[in-house]
Protein backbone atom coordinates (compact mmCIF):
# COMPACT_ATOMS: atom_id res chain seq x y z
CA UNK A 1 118.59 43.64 105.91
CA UNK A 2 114.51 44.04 106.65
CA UNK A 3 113.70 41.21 108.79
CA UNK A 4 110.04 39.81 108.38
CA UNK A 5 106.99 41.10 110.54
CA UNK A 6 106.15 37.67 110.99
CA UNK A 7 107.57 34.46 111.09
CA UNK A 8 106.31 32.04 108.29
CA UNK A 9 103.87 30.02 110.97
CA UNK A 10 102.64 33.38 112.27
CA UNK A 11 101.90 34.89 108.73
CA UNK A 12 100.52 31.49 107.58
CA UNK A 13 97.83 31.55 110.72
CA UNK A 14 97.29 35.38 109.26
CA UNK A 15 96.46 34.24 105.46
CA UNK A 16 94.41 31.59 107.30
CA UNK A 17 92.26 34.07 109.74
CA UNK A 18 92.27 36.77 106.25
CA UNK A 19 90.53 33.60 104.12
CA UNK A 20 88.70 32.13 106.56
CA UNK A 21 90.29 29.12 106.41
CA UNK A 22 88.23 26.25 108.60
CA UNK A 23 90.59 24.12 110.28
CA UNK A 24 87.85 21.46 110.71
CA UNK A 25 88.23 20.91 106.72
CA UNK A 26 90.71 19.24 104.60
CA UNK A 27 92.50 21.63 101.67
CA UNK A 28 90.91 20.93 99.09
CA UNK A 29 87.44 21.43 100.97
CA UNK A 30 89.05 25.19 102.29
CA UNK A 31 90.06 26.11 98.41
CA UNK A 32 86.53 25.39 97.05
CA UNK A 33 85.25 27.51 99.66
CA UNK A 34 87.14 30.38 98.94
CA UNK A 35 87.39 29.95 95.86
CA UNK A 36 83.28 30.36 95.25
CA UNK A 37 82.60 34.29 96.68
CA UNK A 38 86.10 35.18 94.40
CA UNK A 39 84.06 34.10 91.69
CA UNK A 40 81.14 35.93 92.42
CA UNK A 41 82.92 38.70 93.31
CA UNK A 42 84.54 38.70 89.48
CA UNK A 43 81.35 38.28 87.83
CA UNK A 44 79.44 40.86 89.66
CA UNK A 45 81.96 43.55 88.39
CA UNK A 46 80.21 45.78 85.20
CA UNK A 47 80.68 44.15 82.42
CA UNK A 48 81.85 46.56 80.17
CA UNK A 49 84.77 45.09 77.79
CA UNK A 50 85.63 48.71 76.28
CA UNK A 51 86.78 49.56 80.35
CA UNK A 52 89.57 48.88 82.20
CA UNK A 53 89.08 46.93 85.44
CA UNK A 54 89.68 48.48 88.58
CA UNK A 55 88.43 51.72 88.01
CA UNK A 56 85.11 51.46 90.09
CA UNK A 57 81.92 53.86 90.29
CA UNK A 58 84.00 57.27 90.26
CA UNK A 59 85.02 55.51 86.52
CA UNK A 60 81.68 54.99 85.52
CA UNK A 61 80.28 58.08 86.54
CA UNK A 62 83.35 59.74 84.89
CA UNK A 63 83.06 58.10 81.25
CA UNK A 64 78.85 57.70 81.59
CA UNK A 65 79.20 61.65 82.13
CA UNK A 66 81.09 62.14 78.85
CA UNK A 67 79.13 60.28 76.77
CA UNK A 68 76.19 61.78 77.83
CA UNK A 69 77.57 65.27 77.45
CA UNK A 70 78.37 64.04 73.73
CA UNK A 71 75.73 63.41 72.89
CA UNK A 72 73.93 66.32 73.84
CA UNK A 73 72.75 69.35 72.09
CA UNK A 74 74.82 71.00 69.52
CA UNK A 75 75.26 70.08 65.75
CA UNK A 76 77.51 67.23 64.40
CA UNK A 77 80.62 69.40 64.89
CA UNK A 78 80.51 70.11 68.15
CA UNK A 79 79.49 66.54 69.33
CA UNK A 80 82.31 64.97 67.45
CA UNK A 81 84.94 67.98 68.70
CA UNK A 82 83.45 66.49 72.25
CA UNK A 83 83.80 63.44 71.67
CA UNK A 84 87.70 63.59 70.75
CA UNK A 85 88.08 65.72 73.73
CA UNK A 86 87.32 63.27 76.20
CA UNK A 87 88.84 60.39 74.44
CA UNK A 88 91.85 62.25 76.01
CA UNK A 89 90.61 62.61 78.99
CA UNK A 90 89.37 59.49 79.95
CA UNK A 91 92.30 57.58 77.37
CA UNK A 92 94.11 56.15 80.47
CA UNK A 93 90.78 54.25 81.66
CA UNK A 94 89.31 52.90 78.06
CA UNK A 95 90.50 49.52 76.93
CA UNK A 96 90.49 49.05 73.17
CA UNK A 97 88.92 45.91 71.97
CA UNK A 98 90.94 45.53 68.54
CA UNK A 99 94.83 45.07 68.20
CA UNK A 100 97.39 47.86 67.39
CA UNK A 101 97.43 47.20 63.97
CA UNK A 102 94.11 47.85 63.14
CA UNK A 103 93.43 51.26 64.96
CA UNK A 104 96.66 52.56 63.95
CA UNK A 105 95.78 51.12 60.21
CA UNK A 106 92.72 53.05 60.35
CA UNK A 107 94.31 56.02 61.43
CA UNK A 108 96.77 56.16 58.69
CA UNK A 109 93.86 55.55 56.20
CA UNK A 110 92.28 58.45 57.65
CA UNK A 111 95.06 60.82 56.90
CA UNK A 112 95.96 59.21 53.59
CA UNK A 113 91.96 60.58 52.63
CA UNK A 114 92.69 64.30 53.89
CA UNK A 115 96.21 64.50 52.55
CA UNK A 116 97.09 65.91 49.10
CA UNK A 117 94.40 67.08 46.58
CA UNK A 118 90.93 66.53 47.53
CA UNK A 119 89.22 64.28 50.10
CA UNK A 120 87.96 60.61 50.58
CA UNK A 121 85.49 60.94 52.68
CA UNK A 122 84.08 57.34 52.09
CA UNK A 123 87.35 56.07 53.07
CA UNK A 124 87.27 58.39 56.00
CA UNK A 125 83.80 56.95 57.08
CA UNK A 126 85.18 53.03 56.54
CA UNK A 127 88.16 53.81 59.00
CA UNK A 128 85.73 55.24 61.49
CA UNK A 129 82.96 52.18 60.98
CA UNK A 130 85.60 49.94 61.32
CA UNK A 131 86.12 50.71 65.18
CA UNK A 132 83.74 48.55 67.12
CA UNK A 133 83.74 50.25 70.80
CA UNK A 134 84.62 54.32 71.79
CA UNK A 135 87.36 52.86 73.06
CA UNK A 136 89.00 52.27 69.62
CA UNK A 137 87.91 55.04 67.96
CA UNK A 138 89.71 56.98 70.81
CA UNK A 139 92.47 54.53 70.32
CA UNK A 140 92.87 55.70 66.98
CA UNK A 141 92.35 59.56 67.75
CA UNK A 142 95.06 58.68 70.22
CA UNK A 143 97.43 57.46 67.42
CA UNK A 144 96.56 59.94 64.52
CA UNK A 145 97.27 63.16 67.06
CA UNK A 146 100.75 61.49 67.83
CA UNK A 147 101.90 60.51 64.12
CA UNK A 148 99.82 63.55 62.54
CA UNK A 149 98.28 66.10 64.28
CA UNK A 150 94.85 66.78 65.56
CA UNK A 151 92.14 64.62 63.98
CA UNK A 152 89.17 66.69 65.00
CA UNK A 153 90.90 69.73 63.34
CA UNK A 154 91.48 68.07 60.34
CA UNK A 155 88.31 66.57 59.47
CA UNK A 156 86.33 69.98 60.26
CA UNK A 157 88.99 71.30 57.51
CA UNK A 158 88.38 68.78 54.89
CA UNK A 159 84.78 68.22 55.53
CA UNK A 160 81.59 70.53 55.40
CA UNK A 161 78.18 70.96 56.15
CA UNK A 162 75.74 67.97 55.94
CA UNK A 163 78.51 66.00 54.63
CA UNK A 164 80.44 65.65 58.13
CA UNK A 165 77.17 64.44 59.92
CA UNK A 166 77.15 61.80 56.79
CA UNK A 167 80.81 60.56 56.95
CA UNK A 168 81.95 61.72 60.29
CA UNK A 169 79.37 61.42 63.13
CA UNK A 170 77.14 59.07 61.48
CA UNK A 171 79.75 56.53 62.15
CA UNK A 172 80.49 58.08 65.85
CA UNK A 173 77.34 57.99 67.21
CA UNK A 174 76.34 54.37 67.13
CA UNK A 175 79.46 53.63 69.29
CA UNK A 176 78.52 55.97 71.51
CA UNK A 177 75.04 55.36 71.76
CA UNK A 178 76.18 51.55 72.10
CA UNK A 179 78.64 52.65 74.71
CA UNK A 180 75.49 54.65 76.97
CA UNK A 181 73.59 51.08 76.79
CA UNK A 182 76.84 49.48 78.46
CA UNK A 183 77.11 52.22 81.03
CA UNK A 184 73.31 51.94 81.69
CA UNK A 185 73.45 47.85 82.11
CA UNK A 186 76.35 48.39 84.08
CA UNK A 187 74.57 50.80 87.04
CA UNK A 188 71.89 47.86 86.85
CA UNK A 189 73.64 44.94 87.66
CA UNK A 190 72.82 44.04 83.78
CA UNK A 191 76.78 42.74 83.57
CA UNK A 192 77.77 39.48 83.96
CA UNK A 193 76.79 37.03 86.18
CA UNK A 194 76.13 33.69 87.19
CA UNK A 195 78.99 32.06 86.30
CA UNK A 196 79.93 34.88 82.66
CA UNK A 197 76.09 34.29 81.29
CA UNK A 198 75.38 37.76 80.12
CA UNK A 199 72.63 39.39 81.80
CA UNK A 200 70.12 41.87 79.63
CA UNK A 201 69.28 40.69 75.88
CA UNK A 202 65.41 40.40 75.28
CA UNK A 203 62.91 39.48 77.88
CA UNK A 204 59.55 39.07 77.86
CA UNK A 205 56.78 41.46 75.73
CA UNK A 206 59.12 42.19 72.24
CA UNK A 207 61.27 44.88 74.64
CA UNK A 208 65.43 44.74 74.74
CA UNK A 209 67.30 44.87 77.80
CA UNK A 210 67.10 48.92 77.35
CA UNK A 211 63.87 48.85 77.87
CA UNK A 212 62.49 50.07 73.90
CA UNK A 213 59.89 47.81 72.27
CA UNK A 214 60.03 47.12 68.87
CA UNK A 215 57.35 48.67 66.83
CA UNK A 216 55.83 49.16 63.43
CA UNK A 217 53.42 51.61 61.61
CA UNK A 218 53.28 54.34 64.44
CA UNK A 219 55.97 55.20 66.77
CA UNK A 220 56.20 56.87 70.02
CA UNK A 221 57.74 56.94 72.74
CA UNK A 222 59.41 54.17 74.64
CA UNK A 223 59.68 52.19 70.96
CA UNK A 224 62.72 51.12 68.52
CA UNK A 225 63.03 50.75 64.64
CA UNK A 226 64.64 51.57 61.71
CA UNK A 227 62.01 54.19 61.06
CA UNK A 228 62.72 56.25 64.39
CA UNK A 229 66.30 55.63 63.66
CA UNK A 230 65.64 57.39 59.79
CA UNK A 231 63.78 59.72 61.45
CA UNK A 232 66.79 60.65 64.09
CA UNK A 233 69.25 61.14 61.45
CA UNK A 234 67.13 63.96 59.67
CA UNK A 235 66.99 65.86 63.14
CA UNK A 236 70.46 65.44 63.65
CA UNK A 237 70.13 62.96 66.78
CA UNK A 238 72.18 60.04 67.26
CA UNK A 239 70.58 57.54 65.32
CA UNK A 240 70.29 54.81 67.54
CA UNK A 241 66.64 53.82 66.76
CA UNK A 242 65.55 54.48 70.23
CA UNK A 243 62.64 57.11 70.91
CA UNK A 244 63.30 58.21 74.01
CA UNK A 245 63.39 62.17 75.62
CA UNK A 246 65.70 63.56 73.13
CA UNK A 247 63.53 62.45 69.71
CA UNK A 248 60.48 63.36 71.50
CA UNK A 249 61.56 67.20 72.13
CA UNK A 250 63.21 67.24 68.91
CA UNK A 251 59.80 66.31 67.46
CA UNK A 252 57.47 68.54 69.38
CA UNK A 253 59.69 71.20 67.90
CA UNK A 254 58.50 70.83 64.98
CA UNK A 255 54.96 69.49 65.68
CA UNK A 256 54.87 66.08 66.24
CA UNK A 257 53.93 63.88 69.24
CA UNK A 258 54.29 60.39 67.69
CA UNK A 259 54.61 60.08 64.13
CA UNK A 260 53.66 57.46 61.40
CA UNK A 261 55.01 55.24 58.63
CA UNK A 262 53.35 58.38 56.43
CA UNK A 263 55.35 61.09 58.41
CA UNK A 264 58.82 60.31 58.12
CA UNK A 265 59.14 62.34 54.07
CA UNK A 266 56.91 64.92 56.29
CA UNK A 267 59.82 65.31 58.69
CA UNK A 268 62.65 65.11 57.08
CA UNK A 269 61.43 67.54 54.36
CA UNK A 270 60.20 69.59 57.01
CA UNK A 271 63.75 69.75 58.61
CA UNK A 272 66.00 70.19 55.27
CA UNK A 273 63.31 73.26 54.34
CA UNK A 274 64.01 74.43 57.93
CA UNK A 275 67.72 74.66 57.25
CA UNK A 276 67.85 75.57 53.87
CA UNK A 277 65.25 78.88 54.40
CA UNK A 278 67.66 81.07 55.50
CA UNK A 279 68.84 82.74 53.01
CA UNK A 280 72.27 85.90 53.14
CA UNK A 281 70.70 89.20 52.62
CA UNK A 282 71.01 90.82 48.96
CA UNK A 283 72.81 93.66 48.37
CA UNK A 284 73.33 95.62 45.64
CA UNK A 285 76.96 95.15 45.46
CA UNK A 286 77.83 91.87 43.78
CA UNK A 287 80.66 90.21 45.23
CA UNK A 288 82.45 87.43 43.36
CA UNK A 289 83.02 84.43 45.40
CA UNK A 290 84.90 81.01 44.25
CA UNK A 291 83.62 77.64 45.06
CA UNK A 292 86.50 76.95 47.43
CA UNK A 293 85.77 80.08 49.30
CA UNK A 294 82.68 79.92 49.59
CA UNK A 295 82.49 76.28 51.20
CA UNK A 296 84.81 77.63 54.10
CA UNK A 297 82.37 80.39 54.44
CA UNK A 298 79.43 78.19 55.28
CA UNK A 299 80.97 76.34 57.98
């Protein structure tokens, strides 16, 4: 038998010394006392509801580097094949915000669209819309590679070309563009304080707590609307709305510093002629190809 460091007076002088405790005070008056910093403590924390607790800055810096690595260059493909490959990396520390039922429901859904003849890709893009945080979409990447296989793999199979940005990573990237804004309050002391009042929303001068002010008519940088966000999805950005670094190289690419209400047509045409130019050399030989075929071809 382990007999106790301490016997109960000693370790009850211990907790005492460890709290603080005032001896000059009554009990009640001590437990208010202490009480008050473990609040503050608690409410300082990042308040990120798609994290677990207890994971700290190595966390953070962890997760904030994978989502910024996702949503880096590359096309729609190889965002959303980065995407699924940190969901299982960084599984053990996400914290999904919607019950079993409804991640694993969307899985199934998901496969029920790829299996047997043809695809339902607007069911596809339902399942994925329907997952509020990254943490339940990897919640349900999570479930579909255990009951099915490899979800990345089989969406790349079943869908093609312009059509997986559409139905695949247009649904992704709002969760992870809303996951960055977290990750970014977080590092600012933007979680919750005082008490659980949420820190962030608007403040003064039209701007949100990222720091984008809403705008109309022309657009540069440092501004948010539904025009910059149109204008993201033609260039294959995350279309968040937000033009920050990222829209404005895309756009110098191609020309543009700022753009108008007038541009947008301008730039999206500019960008489908831009990917459609490229044509496959002519031969003389004429090679039959059948629609099937050639769709895996051009992926």
């Amino acid at each position: 038998m382990v007999h106790p460091q301490y016997s109960p007076q000693e370790a009850l002088e211990r907790v005492k010394l460890m709290m603080k405790y005032d001896t000059s005070k009554t009990l009640n008056e001590n437990v208010e006392s202490i009480k008050q910093p473990i609040n503050e403590i608690v409410f300082a924390l990042p308040a990120v509801p798609w994290l677990l607790a207890g994971g700290g800055a190595s966390v953070l810096a962890g997760i904030g580097t994978w989502i910024y690595n996702t949503q880096g260059g590359g096309d729609s493909f190889t965002k959303t094949k980065a995407f699924f490959a940190g969901c299982s990396k960084n599984m053990k520390d996400l914290k999904p915000t919607v019950d079993k039922s409804t991640y694993r429901g969307a899985a199934d859904s998901i496969y029920n669209a790829i299996e047997g003849i043809g695809t339902n890709k607007d069911s596809i893009k339902a399942a994925l819309n329907s997952m509020p945080t990254v943490a339940d979409l990897c919640a349900l990447n999570s479930w579909y590679s255990t009951q099915y296989g490899d979800l990345y793999d089989d969406l790349d199979s079943d869908i093609d070309g312009t059509d997986f940005t559409k139905y695949v990573w247009s649904a992704i990237a709002p969760k992870i563009a809303d996951a960055e804004d977290d990750l970014s309050q977080a590092k600012t002391g933007g979680g919750k304080t005082d008490g659980g009042k949420t820190g962030g929303g608007k403040t003064g001068g039209g701007k949100t707590s990222s720091g984008y002010k809403a705008c109309t008519g022309t657009y540069s940088m440092g501004c948010t609307s539904e025009a910059v966000k149109q204008v993201q999805s033609c260039l294959g950005l995350v279309a968040d709305g937000k033009y920050g670094p990222k829209t404005n190289t895309k756009l110098k690419e191609i020309g543009f510093n700022s753009f108008q209400d007038s541009d947008v047509d301008k730039i999206c045409n500019k960008q489908t002629t831009t990917q459609t130019t490229a044509q496959p050399t002519q031969t003389d030989d004429i090679v039959q190809v059948d629609a099937e075929d050639s769709t895996d071809l051009l992926k």
